[in-house]
Protein backbone atom coordinates (compact mmCIF):
# COMPACT_ATOMS: atom_id res chain seq x y z
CA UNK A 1 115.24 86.93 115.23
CA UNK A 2 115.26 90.38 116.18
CA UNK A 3 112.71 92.33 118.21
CA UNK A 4 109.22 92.57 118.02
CA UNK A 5 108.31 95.05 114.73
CA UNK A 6 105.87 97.90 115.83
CA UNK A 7 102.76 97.48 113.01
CA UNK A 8 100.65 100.71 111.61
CA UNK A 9 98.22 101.02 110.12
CA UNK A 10 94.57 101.42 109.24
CA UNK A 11 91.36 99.63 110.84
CA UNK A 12 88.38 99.37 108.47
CA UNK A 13 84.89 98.51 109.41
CA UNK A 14 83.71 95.42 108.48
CA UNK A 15 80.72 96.40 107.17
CA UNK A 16 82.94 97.72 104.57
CA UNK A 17 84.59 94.67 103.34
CA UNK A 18 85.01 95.85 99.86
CA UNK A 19 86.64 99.28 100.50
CA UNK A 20 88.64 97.23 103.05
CA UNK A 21 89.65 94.64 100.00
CA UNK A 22 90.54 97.55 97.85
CA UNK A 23 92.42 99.16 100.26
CA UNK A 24 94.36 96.05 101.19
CA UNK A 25 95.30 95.75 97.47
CA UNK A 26 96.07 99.53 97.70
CA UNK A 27 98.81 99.25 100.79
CA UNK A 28 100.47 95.97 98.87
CA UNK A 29 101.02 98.15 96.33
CA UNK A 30 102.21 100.97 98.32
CA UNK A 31 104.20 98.93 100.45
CA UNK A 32 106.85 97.08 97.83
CA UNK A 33 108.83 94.51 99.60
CA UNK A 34 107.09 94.98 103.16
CA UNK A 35 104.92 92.15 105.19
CA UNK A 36 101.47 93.37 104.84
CA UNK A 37 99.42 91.40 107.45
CA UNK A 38 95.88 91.25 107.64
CA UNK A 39 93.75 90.73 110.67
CA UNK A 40 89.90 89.60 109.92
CA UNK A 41 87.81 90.14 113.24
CA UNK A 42 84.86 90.32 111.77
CA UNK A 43 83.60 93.66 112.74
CA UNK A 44 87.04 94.79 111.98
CA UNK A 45 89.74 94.69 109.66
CA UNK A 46 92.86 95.61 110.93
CA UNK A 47 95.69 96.35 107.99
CA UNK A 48 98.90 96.48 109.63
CA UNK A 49 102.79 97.35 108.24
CA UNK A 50 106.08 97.79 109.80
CA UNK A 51 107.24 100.55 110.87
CA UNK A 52 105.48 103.38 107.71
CA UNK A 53 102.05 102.27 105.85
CA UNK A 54 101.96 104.42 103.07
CA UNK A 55 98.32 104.66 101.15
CA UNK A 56 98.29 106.70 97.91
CA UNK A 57 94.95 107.75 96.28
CA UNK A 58 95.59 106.42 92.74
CA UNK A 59 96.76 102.94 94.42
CA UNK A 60 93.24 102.86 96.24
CA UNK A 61 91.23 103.84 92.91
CA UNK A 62 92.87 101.83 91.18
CA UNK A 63 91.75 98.77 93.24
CA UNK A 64 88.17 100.08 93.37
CA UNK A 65 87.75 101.06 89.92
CA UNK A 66 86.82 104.55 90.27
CA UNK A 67 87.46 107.94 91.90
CA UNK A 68 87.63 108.19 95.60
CA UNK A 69 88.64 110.70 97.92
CA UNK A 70 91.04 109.71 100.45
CA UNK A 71 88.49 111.89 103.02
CA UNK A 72 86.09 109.59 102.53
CA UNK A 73 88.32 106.44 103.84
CA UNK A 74 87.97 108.69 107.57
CA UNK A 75 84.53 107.54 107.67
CA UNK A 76 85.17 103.51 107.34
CA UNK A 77 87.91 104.12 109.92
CA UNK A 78 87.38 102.65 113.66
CA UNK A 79 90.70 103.17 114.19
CA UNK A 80 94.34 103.01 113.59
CA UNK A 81 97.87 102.33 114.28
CA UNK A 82 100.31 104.75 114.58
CA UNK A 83 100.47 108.34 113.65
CA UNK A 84 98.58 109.62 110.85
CA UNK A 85 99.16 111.49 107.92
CA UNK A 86 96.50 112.92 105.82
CA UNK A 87 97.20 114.85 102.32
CA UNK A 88 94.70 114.88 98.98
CA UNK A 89 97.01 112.26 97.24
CA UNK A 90 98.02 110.21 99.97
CA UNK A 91 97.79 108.56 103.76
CA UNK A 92 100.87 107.85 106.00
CA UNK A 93 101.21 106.09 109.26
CA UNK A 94 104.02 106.07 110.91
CA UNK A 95 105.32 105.71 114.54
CA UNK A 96 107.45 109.00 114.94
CA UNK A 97 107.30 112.57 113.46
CA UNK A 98 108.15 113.39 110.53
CA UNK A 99 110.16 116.03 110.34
């Protein structure tokens, strides 16, 4: 096995356990062919990828069912892994620059 993978991601609050489903949904479609792991604390829900968590904004309404802004998601945030990435369409993390 080789070393431990470095995990990014988002953190959503727990209070917001339906954005947090939808955005789950959002990264596993995002993320084709990577482990999406999901941590439950609770008053936390901590969304994690290897190495680049991609988040589009047509993935994410898609899952809710309506038109969001990807601005909005900032608010439900306690956190993250990783740099971040913000455009209109989509949100990266990532653990180096980009260049």
């Amino acid at each position: 096995m080789s070393g431990h993978k470095k995990m990014v991601g988002p953190v959503i609050r727990g209070a917001d356990a339906d954005l947090a489903d939808a955005v789950i949904e959002a990264i596993e479609a995002d993320n084709p062919g990577e482990e999406v792991l999901v941590e439950d604390a609770g008053g936390y829900i901590r969304i994690s990828v290897p190495q680049r968590c991609r988040l589009s904004r047509a993935s994410l309404e898609t899952a809710l069912g309506y038109s969001f802004e990807l601005s909005k998601l900032e608010l439900s945030l306690s956190a993250f892994a990783g740099r971040m990435k913000a455009t209109d369409d989509e949100l990266l993390w990532y653990l180096e620059r980009q260049d």
